[in-house]
C-alpha atoms as a PDB file:
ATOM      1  CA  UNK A   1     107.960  71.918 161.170  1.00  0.00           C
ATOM      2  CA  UNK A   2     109.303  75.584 161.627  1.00  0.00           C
ATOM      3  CA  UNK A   3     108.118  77.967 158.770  1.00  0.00           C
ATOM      4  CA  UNK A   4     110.652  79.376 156.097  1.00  0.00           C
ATOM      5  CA  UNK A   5     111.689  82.806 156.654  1.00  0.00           C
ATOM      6  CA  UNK A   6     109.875  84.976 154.114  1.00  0.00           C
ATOM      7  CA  UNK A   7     113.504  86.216 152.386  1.00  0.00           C
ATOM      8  CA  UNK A   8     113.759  82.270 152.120  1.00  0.00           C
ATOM      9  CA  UNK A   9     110.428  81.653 150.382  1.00  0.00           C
ATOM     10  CA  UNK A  10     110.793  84.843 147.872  1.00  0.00           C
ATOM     11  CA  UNK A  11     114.428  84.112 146.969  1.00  0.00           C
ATOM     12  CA  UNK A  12     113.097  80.433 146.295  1.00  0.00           C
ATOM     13  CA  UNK A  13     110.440  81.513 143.958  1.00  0.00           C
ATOM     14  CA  UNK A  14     112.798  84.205 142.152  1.00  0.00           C
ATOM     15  CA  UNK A  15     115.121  81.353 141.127  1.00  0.00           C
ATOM     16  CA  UNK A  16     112.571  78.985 139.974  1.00  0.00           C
ATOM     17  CA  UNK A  17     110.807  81.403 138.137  1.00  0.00           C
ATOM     18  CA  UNK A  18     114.506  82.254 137.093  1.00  0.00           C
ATOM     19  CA  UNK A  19     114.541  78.694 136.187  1.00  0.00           C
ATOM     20  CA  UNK A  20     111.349  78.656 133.874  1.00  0.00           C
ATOM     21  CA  UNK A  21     112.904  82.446 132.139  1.00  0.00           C
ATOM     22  CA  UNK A  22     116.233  80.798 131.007  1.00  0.00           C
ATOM     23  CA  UNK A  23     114.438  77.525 129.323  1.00  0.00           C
ATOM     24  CA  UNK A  24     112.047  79.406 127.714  1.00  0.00           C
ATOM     25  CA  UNK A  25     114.919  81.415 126.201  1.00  0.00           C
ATOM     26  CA  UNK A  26     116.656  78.314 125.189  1.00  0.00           C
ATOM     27  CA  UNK A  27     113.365  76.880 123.968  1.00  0.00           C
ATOM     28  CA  UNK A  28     112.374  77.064 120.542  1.00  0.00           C
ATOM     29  CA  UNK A  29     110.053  79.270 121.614  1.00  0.00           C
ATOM     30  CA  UNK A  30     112.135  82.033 121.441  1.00  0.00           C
ATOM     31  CA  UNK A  31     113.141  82.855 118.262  1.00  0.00           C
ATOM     32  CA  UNK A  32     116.469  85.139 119.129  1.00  0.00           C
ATOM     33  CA  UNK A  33     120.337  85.021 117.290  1.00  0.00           C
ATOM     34  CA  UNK A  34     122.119  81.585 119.398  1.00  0.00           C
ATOM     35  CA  UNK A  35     124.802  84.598 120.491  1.00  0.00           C
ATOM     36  CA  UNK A  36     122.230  86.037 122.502  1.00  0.00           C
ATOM     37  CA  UNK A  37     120.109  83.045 123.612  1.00  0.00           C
ATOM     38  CA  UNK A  38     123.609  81.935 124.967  1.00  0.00           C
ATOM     39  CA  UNK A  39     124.508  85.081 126.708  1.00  0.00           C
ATOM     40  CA  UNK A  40     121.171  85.465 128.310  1.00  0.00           C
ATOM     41  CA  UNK A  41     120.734  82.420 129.365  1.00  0.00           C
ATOM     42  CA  UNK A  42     124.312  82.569 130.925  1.00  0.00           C
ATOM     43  CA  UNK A  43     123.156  85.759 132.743  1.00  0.00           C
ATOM     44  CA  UNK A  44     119.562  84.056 133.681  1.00  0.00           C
ATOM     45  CA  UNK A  45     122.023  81.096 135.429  1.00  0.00           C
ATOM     46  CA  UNK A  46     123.726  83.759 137.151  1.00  0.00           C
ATOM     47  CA  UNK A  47     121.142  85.493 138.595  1.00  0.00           C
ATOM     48  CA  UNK A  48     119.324  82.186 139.528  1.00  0.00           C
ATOM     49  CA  UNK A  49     122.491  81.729 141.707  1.00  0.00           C
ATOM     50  CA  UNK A  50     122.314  84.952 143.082  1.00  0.00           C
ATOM     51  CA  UNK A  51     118.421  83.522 144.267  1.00  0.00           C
ATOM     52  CA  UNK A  52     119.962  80.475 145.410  1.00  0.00           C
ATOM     53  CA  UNK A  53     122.614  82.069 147.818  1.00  0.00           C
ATOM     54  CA  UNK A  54     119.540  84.382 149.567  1.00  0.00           C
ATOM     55  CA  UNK A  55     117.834  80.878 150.154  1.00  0.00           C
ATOM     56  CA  UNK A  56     120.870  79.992 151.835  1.00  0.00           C
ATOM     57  CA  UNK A  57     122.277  83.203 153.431  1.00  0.00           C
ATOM     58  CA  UNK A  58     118.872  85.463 153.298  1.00  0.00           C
ATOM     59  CA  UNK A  59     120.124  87.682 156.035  1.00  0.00           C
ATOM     60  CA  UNK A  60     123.908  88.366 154.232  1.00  0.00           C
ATOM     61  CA  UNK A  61     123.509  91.901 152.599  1.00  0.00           C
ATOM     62  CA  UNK A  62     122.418  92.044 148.597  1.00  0.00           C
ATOM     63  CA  UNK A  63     126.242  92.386 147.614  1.00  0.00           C
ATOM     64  CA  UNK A  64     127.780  89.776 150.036  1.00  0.00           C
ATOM     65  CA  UNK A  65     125.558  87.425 148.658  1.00  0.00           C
ATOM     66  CA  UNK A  66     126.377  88.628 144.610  1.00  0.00           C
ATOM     67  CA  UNK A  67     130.183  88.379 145.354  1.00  0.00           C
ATOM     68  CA  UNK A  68     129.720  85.050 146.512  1.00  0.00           C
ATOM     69  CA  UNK A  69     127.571  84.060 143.461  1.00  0.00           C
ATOM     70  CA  UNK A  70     129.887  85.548 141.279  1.00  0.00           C
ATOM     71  CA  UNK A  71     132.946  83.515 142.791  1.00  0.00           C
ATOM     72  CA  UNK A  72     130.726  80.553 142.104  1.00  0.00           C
ATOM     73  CA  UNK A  73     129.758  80.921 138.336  1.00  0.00           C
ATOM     74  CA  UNK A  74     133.306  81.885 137.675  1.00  0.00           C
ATOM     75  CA  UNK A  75     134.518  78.727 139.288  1.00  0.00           C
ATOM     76  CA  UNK A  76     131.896  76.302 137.389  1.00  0.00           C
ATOM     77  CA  UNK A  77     133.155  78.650 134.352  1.00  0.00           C
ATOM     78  CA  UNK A  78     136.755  77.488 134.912  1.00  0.00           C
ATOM     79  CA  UNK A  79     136.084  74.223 135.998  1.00  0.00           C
ATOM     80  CA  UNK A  80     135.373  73.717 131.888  1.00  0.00           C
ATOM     81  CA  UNK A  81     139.039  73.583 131.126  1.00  0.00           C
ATOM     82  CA  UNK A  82     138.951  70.349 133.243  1.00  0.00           C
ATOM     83  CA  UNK A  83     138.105  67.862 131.573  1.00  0.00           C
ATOM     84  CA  UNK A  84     138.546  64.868 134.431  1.00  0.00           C
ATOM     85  CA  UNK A  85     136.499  61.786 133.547  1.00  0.00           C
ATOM     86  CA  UNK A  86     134.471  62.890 136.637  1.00  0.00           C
ATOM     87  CA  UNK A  87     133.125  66.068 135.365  1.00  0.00           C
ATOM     88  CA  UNK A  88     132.969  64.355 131.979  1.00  0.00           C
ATOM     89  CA  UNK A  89     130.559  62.028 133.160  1.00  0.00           C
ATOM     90  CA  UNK A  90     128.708  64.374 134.725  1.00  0.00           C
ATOM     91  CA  UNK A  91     128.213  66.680 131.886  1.00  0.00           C
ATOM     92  CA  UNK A  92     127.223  64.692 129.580  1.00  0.00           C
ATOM     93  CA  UNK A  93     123.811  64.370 131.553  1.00  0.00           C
ATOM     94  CA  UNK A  94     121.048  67.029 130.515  1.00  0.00           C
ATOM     95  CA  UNK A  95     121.162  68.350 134.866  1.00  0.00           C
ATOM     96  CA  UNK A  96     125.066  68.107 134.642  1.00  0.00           C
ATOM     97  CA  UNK A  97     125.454  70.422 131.567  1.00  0.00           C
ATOM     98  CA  UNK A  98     122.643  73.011 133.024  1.00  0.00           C
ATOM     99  CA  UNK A  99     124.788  73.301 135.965  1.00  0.00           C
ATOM    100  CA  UNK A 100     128.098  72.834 135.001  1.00  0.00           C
ATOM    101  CA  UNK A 101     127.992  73.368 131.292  1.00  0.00           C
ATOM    102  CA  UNK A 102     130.046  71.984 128.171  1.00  0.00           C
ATOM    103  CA  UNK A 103     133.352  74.455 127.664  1.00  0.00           C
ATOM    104  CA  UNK A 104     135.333  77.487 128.671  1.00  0.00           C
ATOM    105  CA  UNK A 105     134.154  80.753 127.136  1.00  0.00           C
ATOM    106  CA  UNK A 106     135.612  83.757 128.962  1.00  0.00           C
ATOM    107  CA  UNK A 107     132.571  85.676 127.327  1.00  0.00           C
ATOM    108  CA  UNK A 108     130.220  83.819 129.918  1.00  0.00           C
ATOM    109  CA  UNK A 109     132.744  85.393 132.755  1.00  0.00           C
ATOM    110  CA  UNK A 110     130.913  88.785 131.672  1.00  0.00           C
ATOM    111  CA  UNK A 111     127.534  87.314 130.939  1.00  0.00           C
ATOM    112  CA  UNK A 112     127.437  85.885 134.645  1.00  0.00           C
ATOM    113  CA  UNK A 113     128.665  89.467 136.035  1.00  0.00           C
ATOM    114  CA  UNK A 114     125.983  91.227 134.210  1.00  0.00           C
ATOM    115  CA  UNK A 115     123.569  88.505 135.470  1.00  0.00           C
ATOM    116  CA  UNK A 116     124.525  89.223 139.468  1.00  0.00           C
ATOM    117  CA  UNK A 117     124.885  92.623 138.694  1.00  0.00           C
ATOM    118  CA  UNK A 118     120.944  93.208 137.200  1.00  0.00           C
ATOM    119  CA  UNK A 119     119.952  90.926 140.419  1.00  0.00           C
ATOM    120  CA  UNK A 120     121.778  93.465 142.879  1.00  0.00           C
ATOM    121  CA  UNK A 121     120.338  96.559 141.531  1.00  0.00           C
ATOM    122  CA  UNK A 122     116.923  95.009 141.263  1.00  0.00           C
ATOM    123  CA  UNK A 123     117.064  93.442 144.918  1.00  0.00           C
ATOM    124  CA  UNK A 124     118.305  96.811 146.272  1.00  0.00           C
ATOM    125  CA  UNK A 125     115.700  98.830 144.001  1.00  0.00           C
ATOM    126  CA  UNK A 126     113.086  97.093 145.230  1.00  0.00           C
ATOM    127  CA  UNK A 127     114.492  96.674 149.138  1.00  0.00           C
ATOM    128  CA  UNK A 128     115.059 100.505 148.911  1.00  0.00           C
ATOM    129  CA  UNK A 129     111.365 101.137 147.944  1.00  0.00           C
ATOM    130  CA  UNK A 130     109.995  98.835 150.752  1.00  0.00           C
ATOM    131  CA  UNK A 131     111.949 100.598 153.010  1.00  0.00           C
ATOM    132  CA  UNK A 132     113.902  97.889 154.449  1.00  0.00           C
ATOM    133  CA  UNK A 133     117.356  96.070 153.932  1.00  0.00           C
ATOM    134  CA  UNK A 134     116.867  92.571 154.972  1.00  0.00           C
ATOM    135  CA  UNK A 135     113.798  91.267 157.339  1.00  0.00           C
ATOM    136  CA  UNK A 136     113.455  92.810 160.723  1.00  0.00           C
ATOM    137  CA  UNK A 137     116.346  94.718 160.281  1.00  0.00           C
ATOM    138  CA  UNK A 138     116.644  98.630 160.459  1.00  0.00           C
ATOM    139  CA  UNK A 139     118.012 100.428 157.581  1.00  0.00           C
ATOM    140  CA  UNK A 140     121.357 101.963 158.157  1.00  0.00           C
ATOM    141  CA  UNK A 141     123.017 104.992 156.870  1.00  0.00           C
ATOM    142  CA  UNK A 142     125.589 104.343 154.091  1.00  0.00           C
ATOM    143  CA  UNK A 143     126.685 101.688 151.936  1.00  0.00           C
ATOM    144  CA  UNK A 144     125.517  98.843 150.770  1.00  0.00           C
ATOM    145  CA  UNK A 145     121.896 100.530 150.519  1.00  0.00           C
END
């Protein structure tokens, strides 16, 4: 069996530990206004996604990778103001609301670009001190970083 790029295995472990971060905020653990357990754990999905995506695409550059997470939470966002007996069905199981959640609230449209945005500037932080972009690639001159 081949071995998992490294990218692969790191961007795996982000989003589970991503994972465990957003239901301990939604546990009753954490003792926080439901406003802001709701926004953070809407940015916590978010990011997760951003995780996600490098598992899939670990060589596609910190902010193709965001731009296509954010196109994806703001889709599952808007597919809330469908309500076919499909999606229904699916969301009324604990793994179907997680992922697809219960209603439209254009707040979360924010919430989810915060989310990608914080997992951008923290991949490229930390690529930038490392000294590398992506595995076995060279670092370039100008932008993305």
């Amino acid at each position: 069996m081949p071995r998992l790029p490294r990218d692969r295995v790191v961007f795996a472990a982000l989003a589970i530990g991503t994972i465990g971060l957003g239901l301990l905020v939604h546990s009753n653990a954490c003792e926080m206004p439901r406003a802001v357990q709701d926004k953070l754990g809407d940015g916590l999905w978010a990011t997760m996604v951003v995780w996600w995506v490098g598992v899939v695409v670990p060589r596609a550059s910190v902010w193709s990778r965001s731009l296509v997470a954010l196109a994806f939470c703001w889709t599952v966002e808007a597919s809330q103001l469908s309500h076919a007996p499909w999606l229904e069905v699916t969301r009324a199981t604990a793994l179907g609301r997680l992922v697809l959640g219960s209603g439209f609230d254009a707040g979360d449209l924010g919430a989810y670009a915060l989310g990608v945005l914080v997992a951008a500037i923290g991949e490229t932080i930390v690529r930038s001190r490392r000294g590398r972009r992506l595995s076995g690639q060279p670092r370039s001159a100008g932008w993305p970083p």
